[in-house]
PDB file of N, CA and C in Angstrom:
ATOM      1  N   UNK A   1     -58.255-144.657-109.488  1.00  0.00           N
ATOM      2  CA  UNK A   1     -57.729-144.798-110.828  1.00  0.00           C
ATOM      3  C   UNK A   1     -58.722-145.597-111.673  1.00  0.00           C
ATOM      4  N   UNK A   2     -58.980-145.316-113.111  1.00  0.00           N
ATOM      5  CA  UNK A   2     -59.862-145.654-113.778  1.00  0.00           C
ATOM      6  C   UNK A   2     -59.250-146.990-114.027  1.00  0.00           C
ATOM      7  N   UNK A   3     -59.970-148.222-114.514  1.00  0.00           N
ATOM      8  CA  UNK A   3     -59.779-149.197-115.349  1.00  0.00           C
ATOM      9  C   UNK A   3     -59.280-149.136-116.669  1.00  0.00           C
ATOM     10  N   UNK A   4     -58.278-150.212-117.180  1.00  0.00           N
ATOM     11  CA  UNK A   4     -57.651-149.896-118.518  1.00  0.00           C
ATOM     12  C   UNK A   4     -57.564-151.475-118.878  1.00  0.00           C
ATOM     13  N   UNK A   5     -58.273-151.460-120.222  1.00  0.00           N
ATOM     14  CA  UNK A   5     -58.239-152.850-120.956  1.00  0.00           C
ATOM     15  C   UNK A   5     -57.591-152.580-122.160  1.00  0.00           C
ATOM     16  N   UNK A   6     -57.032-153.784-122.518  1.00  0.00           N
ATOM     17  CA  UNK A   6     -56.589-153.662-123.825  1.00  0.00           C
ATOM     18  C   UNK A   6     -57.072-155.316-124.374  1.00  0.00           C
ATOM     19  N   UNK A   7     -57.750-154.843-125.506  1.00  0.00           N
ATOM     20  CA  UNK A   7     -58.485-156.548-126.372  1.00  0.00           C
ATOM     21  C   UNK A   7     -58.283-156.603-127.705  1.00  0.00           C
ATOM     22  N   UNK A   8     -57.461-157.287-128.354  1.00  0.00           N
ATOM     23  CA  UNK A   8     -56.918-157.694-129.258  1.00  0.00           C
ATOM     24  C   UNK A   8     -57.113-158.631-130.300  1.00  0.00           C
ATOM     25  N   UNK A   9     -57.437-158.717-131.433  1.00  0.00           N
ATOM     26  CA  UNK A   9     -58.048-159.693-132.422  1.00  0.00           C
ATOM     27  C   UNK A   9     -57.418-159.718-133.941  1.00  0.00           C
ATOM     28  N   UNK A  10     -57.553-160.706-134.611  1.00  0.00           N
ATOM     29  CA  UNK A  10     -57.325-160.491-136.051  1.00  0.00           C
ATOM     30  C   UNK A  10     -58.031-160.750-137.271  1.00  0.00           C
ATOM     31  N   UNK A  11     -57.916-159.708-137.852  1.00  0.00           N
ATOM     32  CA  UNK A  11     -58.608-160.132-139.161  1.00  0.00           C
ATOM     33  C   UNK A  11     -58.057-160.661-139.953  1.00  0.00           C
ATOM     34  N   UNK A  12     -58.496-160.922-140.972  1.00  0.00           N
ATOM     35  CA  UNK A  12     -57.350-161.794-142.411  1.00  0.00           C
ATOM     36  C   UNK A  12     -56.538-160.297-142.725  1.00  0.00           C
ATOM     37  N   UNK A  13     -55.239-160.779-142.528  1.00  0.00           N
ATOM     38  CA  UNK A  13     -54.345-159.307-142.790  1.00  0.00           C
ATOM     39  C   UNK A  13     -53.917-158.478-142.241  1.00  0.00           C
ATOM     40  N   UNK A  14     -54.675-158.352-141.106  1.00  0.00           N
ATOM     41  CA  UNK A  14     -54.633-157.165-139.989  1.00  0.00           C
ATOM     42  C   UNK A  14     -55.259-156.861-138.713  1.00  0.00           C
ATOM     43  N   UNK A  15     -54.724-157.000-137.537  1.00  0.00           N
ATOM     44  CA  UNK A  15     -54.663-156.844-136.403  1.00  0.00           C
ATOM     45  C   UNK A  15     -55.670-155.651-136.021  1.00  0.00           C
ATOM     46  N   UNK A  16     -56.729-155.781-134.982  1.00  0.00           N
ATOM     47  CA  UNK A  16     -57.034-154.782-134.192  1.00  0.00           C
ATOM     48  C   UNK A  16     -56.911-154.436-132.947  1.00  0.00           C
ATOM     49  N   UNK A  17     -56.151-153.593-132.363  1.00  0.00           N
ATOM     50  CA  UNK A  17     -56.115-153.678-130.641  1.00  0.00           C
ATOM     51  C   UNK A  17     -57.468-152.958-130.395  1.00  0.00           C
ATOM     52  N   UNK A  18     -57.958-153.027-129.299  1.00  0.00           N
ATOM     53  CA  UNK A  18     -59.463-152.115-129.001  1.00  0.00           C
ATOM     54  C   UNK A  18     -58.799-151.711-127.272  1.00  0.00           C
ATOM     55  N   UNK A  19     -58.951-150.143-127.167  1.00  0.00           N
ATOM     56  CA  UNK A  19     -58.789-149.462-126.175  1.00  0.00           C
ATOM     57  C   UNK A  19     -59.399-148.930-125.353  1.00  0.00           C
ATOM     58  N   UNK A  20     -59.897-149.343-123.773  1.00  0.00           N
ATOM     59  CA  UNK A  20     -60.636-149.289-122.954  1.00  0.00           C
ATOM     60  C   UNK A  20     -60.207-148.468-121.718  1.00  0.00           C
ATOM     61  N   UNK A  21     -60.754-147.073-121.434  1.00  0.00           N
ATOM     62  CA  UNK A  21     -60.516-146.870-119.741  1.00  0.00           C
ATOM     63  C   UNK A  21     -59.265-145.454-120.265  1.00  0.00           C
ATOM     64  N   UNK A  22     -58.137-145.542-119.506  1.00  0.00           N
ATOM     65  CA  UNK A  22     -57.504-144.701-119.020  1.00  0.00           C
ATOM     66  C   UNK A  22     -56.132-145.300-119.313  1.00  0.00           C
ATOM     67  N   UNK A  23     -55.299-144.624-120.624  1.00  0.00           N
ATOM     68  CA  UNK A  23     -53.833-145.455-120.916  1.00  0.00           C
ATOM     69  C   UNK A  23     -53.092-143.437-120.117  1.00  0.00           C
ATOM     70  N   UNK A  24     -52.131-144.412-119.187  1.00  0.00           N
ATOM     71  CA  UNK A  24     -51.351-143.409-118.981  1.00  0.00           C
ATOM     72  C   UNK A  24     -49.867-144.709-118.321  1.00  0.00           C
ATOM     73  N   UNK A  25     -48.740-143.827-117.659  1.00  0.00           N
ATOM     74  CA  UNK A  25     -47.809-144.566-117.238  1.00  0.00           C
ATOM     75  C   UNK A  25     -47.931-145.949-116.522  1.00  0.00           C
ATOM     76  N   UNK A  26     -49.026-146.010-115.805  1.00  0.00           N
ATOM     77  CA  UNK A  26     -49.447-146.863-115.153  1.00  0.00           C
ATOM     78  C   UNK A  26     -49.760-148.287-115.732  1.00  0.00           C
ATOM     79  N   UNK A  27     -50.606-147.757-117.056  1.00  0.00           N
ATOM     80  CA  UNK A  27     -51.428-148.781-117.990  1.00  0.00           C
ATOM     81  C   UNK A  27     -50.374-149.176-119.229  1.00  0.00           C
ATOM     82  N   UNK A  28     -49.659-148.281-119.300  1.00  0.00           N
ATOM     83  CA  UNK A  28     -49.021-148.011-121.059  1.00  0.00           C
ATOM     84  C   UNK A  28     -48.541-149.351-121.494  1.00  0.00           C
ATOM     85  N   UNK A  29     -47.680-150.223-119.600  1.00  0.00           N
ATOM     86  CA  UNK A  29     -47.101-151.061-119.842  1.00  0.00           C
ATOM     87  C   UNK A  29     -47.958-152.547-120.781  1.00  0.00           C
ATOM     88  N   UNK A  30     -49.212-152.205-120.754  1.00  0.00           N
ATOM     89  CA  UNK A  30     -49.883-153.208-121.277  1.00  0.00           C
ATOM     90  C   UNK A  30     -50.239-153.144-122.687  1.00  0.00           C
ATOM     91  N   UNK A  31     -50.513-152.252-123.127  1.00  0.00           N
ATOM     92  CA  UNK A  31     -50.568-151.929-124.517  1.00  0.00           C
ATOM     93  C   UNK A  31     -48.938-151.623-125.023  1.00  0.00           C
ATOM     94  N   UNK A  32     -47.545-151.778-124.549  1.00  0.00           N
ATOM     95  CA  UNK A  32     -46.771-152.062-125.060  1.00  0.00           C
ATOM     96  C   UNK A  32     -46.309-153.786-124.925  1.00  0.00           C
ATOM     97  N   UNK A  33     -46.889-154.467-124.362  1.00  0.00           N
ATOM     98  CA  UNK A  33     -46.932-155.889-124.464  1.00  0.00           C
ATOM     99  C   UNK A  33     -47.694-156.481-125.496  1.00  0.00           C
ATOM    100  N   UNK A  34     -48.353-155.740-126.072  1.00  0.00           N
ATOM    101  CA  UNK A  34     -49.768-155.893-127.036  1.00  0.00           C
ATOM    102  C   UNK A  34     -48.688-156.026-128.473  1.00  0.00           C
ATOM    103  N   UNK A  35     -48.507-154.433-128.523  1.00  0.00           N
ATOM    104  CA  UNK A  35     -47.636-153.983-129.602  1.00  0.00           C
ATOM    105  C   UNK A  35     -46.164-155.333-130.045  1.00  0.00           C
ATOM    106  N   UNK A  36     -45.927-155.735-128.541  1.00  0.00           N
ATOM    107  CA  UNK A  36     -44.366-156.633-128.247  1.00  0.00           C
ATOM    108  C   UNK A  36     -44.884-157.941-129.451  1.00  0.00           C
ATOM    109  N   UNK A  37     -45.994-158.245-129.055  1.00  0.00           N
ATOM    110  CA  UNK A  37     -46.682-159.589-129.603  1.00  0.00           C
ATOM    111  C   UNK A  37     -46.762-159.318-130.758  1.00  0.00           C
ATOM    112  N   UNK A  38     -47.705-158.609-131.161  1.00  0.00           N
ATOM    113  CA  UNK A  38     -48.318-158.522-132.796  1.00  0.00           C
ATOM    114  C   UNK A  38     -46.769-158.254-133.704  1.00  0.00           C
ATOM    115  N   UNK A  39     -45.659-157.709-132.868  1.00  0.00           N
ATOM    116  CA  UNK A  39     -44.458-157.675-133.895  1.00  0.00           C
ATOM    117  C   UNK A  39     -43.676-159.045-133.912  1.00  0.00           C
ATOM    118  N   UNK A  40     -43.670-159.398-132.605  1.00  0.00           N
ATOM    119  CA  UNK A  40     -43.411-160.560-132.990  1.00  0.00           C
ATOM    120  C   UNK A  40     -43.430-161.535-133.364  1.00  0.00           C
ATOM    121  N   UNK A  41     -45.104-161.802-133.718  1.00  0.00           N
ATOM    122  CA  UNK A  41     -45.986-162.589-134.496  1.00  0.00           C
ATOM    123  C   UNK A  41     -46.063-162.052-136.180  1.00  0.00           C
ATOM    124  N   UNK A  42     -45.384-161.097-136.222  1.00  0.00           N
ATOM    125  CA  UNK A  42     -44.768-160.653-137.612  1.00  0.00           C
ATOM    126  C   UNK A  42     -46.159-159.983-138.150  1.00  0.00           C
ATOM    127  N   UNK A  43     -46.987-159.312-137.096  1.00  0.00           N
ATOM    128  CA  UNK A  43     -48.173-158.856-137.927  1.00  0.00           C
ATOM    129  C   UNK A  43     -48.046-157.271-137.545  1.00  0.00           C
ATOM    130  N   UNK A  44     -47.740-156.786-138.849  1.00  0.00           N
ATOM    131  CA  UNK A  44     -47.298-154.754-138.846  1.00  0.00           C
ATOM    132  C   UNK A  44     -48.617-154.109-139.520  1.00  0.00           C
ATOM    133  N   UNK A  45     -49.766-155.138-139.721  1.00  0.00           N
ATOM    134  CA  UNK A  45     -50.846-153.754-140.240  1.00  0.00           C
ATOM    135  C   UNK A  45     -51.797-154.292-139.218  1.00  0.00           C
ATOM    136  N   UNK A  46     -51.820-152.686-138.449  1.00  0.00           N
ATOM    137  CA  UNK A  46     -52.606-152.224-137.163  1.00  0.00           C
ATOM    138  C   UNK A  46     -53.721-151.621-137.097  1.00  0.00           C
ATOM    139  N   UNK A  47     -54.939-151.813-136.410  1.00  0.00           N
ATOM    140  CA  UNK A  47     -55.696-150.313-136.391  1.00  0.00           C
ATOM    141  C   UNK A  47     -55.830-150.389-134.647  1.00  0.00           C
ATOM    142  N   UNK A  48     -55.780-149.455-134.452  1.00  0.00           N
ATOM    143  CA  UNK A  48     -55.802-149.635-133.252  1.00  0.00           C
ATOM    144  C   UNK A  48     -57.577-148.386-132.668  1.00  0.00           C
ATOM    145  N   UNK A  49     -58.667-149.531-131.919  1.00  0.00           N
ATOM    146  CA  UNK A  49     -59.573-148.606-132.006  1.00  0.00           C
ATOM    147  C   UNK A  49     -59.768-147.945-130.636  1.00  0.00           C
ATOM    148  N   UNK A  50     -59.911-146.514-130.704  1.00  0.00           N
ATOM    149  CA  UNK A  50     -60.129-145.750-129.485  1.00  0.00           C
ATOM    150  C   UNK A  50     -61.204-145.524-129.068  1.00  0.00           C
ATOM    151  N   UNK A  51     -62.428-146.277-129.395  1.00  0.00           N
ATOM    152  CA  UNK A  51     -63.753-145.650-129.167  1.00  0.00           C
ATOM    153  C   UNK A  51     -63.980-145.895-127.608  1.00  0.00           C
ATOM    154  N   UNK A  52     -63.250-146.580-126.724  1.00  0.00           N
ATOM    155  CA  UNK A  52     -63.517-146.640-125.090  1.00  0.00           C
ATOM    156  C   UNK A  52     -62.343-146.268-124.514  1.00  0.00           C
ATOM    157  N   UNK A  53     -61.707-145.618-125.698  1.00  0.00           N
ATOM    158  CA  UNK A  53     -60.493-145.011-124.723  1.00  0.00           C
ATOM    159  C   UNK A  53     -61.242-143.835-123.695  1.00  0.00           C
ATOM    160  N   UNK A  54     -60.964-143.698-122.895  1.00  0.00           N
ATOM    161  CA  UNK A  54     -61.445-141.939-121.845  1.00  0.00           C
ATOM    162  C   UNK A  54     -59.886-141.002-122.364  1.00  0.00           C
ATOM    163  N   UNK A  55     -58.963-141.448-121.899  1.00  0.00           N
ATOM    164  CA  UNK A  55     -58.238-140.760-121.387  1.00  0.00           C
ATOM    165  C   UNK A  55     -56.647-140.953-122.111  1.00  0.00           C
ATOM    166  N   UNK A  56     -55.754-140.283-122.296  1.00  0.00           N
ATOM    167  CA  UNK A  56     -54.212-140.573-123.025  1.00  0.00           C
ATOM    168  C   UNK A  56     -53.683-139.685-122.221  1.00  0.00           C
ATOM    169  N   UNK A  57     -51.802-140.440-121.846  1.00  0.00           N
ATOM    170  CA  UNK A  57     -51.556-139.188-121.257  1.00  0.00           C
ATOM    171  C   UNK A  57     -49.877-139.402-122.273  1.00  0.00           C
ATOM    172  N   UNK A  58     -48.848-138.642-121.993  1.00  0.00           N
ATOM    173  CA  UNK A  58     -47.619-138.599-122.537  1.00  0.00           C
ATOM    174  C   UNK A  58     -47.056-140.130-122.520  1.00  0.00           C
ATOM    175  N   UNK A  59     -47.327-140.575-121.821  1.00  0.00           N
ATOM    176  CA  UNK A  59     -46.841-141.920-121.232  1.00  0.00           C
ATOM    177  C   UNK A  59     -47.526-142.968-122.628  1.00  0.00           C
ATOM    178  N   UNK A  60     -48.659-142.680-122.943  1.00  0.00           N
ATOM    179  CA  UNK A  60     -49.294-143.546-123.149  1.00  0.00           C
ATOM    180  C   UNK A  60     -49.374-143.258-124.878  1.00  0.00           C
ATOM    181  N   UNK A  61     -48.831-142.042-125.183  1.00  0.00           N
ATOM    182  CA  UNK A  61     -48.277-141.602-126.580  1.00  0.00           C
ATOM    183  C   UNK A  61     -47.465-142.244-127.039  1.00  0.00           C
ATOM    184  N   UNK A  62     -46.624-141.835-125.753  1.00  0.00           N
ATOM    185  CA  UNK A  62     -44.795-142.324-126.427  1.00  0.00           C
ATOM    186  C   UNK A  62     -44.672-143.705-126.733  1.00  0.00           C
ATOM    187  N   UNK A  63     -45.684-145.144-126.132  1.00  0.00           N
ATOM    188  CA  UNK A  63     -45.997-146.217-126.743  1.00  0.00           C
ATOM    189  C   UNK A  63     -46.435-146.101-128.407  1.00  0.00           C
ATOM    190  N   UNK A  64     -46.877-145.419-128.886  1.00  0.00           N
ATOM    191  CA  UNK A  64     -47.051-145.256-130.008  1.00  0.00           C
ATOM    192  C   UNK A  64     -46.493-144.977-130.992  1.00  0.00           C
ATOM    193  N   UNK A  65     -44.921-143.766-130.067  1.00  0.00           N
ATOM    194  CA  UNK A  65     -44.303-143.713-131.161  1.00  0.00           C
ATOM    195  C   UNK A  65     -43.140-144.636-130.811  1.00  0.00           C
ATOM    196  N   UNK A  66     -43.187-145.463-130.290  1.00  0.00           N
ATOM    197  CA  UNK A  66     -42.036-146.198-129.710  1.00  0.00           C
ATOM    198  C   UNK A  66     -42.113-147.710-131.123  1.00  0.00           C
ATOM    199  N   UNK A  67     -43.205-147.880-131.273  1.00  0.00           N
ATOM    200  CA  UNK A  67     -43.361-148.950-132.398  1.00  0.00           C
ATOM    201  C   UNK A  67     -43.871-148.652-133.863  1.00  0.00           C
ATOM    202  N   UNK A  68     -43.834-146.947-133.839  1.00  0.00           N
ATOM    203  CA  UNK A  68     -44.215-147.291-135.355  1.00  0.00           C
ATOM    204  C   UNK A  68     -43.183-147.548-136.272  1.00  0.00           C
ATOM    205  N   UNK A  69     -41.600-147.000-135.783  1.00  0.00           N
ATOM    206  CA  UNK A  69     -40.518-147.324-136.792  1.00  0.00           C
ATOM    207  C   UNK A  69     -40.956-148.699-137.229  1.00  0.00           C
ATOM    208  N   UNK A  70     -40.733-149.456-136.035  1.00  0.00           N
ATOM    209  CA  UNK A  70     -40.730-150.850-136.424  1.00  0.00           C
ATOM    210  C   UNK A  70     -41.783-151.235-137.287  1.00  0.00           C
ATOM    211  N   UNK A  71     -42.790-150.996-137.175  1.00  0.00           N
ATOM    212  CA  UNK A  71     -43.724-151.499-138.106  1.00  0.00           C
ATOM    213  C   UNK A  71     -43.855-150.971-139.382  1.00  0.00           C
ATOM    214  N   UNK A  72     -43.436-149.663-139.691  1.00  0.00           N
ATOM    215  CA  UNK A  72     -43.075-149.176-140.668  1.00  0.00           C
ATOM    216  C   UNK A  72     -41.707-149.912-141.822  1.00  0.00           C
ATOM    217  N   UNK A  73     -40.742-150.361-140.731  1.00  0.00           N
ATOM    218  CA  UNK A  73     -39.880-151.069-141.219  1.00  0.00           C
ATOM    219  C   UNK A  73     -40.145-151.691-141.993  1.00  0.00           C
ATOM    220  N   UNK A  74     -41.283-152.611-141.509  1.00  0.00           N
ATOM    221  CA  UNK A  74     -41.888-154.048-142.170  1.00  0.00           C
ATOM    222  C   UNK A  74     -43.000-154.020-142.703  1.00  0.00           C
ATOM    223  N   UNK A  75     -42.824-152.506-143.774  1.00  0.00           N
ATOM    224  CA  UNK A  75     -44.162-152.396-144.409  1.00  0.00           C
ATOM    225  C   UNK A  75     -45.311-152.545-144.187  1.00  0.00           C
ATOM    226  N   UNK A  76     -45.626-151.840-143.047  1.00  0.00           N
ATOM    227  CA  UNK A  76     -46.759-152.134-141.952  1.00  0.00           C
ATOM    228  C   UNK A  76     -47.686-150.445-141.878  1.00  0.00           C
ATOM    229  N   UNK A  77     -48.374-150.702-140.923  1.00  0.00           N
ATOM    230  CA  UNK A  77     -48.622-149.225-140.391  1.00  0.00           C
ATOM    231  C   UNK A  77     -49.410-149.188-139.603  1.00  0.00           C
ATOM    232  N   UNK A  78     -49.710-148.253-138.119  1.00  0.00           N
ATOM    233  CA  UNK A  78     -50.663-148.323-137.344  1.00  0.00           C
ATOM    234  C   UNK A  78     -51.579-147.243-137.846  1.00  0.00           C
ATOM    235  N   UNK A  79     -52.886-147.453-137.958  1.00  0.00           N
ATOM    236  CA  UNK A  79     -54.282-146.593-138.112  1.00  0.00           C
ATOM    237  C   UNK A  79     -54.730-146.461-136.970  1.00  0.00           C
ATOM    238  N   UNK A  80     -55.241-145.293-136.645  1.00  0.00           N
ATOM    239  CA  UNK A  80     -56.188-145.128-135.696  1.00  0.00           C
ATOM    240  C   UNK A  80     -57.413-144.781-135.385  1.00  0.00           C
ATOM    241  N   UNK A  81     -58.607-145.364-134.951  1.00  0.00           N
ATOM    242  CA  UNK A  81     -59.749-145.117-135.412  1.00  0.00           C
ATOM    243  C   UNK A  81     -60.425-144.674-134.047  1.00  0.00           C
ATOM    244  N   UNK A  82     -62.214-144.480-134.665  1.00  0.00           N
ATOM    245  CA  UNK A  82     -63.130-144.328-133.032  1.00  0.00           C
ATOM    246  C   UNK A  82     -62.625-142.972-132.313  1.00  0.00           C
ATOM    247  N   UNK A  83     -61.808-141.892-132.710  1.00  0.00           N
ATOM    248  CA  UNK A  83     -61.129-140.847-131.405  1.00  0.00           C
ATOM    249  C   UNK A  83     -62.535-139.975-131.053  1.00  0.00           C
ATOM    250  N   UNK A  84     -62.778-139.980-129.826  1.00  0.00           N
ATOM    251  CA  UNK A  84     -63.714-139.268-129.075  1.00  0.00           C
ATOM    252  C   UNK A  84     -62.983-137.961-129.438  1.00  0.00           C
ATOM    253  N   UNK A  85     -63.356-137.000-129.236  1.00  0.00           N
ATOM    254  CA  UNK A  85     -62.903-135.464-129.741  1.00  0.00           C
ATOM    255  C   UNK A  85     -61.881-135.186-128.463  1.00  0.00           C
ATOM    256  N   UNK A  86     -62.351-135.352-127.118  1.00  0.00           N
ATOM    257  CA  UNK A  86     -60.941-134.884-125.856  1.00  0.00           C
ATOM    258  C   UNK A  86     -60.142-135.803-126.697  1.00  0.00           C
ATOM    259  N   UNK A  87     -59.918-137.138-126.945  1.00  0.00           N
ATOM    260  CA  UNK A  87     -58.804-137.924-127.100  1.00  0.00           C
ATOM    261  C   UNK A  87     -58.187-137.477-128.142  1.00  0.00           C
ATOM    262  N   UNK A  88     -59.126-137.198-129.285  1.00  0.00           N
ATOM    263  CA  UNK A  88     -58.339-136.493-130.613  1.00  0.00           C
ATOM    264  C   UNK A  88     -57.626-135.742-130.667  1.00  0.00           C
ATOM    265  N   UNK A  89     -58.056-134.675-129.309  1.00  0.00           N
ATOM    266  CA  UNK A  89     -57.608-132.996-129.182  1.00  0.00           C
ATOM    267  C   UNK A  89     -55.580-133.423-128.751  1.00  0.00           C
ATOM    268  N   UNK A  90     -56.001-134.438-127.768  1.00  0.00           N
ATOM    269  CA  UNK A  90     -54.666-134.967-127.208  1.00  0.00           C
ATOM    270  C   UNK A  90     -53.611-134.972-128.598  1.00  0.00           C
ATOM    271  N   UNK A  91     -54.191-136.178-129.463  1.00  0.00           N
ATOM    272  CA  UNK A  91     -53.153-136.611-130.332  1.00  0.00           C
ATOM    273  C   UNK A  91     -52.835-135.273-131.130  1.00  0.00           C
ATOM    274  N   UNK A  92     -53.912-134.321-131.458  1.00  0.00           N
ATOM    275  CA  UNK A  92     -53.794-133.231-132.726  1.00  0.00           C
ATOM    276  C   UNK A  92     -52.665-132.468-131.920  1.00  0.00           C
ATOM    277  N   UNK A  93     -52.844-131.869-130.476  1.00  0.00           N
ATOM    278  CA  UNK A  93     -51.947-130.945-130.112  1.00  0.00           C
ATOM    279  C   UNK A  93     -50.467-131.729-130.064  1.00  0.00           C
ATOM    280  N   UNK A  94     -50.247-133.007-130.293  1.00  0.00           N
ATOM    281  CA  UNK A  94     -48.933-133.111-130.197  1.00  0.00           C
ATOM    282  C   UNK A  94     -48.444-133.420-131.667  1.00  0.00           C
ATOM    283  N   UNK A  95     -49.479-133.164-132.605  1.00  0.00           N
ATOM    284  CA  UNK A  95     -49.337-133.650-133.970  1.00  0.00           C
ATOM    285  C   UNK A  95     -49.327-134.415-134.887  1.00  0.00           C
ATOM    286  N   UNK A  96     -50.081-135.499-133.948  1.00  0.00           N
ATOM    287  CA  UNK A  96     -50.219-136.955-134.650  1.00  0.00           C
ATOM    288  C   UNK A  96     -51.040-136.964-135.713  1.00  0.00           C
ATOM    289  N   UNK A  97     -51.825-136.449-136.279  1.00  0.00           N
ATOM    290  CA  UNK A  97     -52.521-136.585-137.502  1.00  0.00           C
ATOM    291  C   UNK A  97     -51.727-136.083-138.398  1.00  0.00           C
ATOM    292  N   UNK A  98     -50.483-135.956-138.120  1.00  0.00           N
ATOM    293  CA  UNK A  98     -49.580-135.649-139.329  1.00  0.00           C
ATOM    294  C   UNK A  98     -48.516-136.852-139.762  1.00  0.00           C
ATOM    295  N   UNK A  99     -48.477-138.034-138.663  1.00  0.00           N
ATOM    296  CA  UNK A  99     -47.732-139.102-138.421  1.00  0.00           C
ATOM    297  C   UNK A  99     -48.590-139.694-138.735  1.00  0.00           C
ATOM    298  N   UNK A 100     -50.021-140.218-138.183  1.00  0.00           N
ATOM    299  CA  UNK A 100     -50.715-141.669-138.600  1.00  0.00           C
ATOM    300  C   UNK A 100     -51.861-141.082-139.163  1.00  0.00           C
ATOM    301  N   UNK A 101     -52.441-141.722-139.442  1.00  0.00           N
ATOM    302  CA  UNK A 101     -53.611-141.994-140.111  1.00  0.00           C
ATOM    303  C   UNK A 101     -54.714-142.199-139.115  1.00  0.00           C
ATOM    304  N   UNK A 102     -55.722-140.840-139.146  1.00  0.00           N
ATOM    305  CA  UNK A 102     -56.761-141.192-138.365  1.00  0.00           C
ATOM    306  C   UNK A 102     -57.726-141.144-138.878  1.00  0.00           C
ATOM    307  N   UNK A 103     -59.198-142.157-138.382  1.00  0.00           N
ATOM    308  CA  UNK A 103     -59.805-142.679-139.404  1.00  0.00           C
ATOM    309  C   UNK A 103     -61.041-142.765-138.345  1.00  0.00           C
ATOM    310  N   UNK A 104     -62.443-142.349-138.555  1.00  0.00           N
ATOM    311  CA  UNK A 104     -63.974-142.131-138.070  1.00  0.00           C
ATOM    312  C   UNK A 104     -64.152-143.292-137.982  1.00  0.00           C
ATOM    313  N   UNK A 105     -63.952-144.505-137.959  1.00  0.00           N
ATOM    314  CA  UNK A 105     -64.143-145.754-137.521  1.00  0.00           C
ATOM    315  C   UNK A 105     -63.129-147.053-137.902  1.00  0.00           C
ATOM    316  N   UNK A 106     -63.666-147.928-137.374  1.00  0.00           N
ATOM    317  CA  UNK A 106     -62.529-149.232-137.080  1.00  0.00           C
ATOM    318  C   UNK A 106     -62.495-149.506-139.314  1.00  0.00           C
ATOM    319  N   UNK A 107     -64.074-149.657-139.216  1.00  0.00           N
ATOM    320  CA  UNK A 107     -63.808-150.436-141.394  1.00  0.00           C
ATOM    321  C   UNK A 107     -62.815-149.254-142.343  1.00  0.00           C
ATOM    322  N   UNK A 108     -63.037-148.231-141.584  1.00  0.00           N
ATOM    323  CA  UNK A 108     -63.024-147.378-143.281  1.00  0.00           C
ATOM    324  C   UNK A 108     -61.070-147.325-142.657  1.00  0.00           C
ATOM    325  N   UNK A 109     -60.624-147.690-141.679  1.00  0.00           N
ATOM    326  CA  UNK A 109     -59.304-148.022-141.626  1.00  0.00           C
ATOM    327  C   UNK A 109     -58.904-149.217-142.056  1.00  0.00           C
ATOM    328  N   UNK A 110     -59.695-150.063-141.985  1.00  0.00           N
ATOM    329  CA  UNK A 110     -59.388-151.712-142.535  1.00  0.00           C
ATOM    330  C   UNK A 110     -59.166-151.658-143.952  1.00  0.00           C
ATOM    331  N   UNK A 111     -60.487-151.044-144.566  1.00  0.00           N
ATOM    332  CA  UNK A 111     -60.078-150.824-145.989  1.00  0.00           C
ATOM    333  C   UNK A 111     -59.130-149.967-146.510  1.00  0.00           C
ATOM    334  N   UNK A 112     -58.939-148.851-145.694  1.00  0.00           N
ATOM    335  CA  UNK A 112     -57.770-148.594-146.559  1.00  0.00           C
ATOM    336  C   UNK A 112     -55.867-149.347-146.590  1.00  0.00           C
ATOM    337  N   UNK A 113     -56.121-150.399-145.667  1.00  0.00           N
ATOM    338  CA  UNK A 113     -55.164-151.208-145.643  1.00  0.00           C
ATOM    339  C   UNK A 113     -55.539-151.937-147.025  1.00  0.00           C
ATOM    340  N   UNK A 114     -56.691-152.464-147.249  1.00  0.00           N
ATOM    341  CA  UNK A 114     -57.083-153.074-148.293  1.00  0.00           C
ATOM    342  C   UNK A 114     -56.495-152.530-149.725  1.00  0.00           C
ATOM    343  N   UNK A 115     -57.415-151.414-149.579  1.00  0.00           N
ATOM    344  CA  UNK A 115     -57.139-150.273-150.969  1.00  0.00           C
ATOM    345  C   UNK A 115     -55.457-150.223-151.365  1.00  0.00           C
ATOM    346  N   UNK A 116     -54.558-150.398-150.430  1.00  0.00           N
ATOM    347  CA  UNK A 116     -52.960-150.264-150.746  1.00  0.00           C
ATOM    348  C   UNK A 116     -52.367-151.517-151.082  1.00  0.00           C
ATOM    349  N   UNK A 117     -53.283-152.544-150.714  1.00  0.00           N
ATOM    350  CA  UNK A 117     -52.494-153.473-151.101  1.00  0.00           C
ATOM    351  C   UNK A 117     -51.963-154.266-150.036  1.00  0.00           C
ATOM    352  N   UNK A 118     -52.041-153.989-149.227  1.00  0.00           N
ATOM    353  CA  UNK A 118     -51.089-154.501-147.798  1.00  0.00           C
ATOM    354  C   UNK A 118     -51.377-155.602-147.568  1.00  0.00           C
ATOM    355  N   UNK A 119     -50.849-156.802-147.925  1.00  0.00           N
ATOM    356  CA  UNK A 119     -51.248-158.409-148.187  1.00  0.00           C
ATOM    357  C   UNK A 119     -52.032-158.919-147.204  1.00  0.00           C
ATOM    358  N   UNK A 120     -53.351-158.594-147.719  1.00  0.00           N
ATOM    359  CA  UNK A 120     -54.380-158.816-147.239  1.00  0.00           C
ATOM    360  C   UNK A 120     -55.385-160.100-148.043  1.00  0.00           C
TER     361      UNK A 120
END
């Protein structure tokens, strides 16, 4: 089984998780501990970057859609940046570029948190 990191930081305004290795059932549980924190630290604008992701599986989706209500709630939103093209192919066939916002790198998602206003 591949290695799976999850590394986490903040900017003024907004949170980045950075995604490493192989998120499937196994791993998911850690990047939903990630997600547990940053809401409960009351911080809802996300980007979350995939550029060392390898691999996504159903398991490791359904974390994703498991917290965007919430962050949406609280005038928030998760971005997603960095998608290697297999990883992209993942999210497109289940339709996620119609739900979030995907974005060719970690800044040009930061700014458009900026550009809206999102108390930054």
């Amino acid at each position: 089984m591949s290695e799976f990191k999850v590394h986490h930081r903040d900017g003024e305004g907004f949170s980045v998780i950075e995604l490493k290795g192989y998120l499937d059932a196994h791993t998911a549980p850690d990047l939903e501990s990630t997600f547990q924190r940053l809401l409960g630290d009351r911080k809802f604008n996300i980007v979350v970057n995939c550029k060392d992701l390898t691999y996504i599986s159903s398991a490791g989706l359904g974390v994703f859609m498991a917290y965007i209500e919430d962050v949406r709630k609280n005038k928030g939103d998760i971005k997603l940046s960095n998608m290697s093209p297999k990883v992209y192919n993942v999210f497109d066939l289940l339709g996620f570029p119609i739900l979030y916002e995907i974005y060719k790198d970690e800044q040009e998602a930061i700014n458009k948190f900026r550009q809206h206003g999102k108390k930054i």
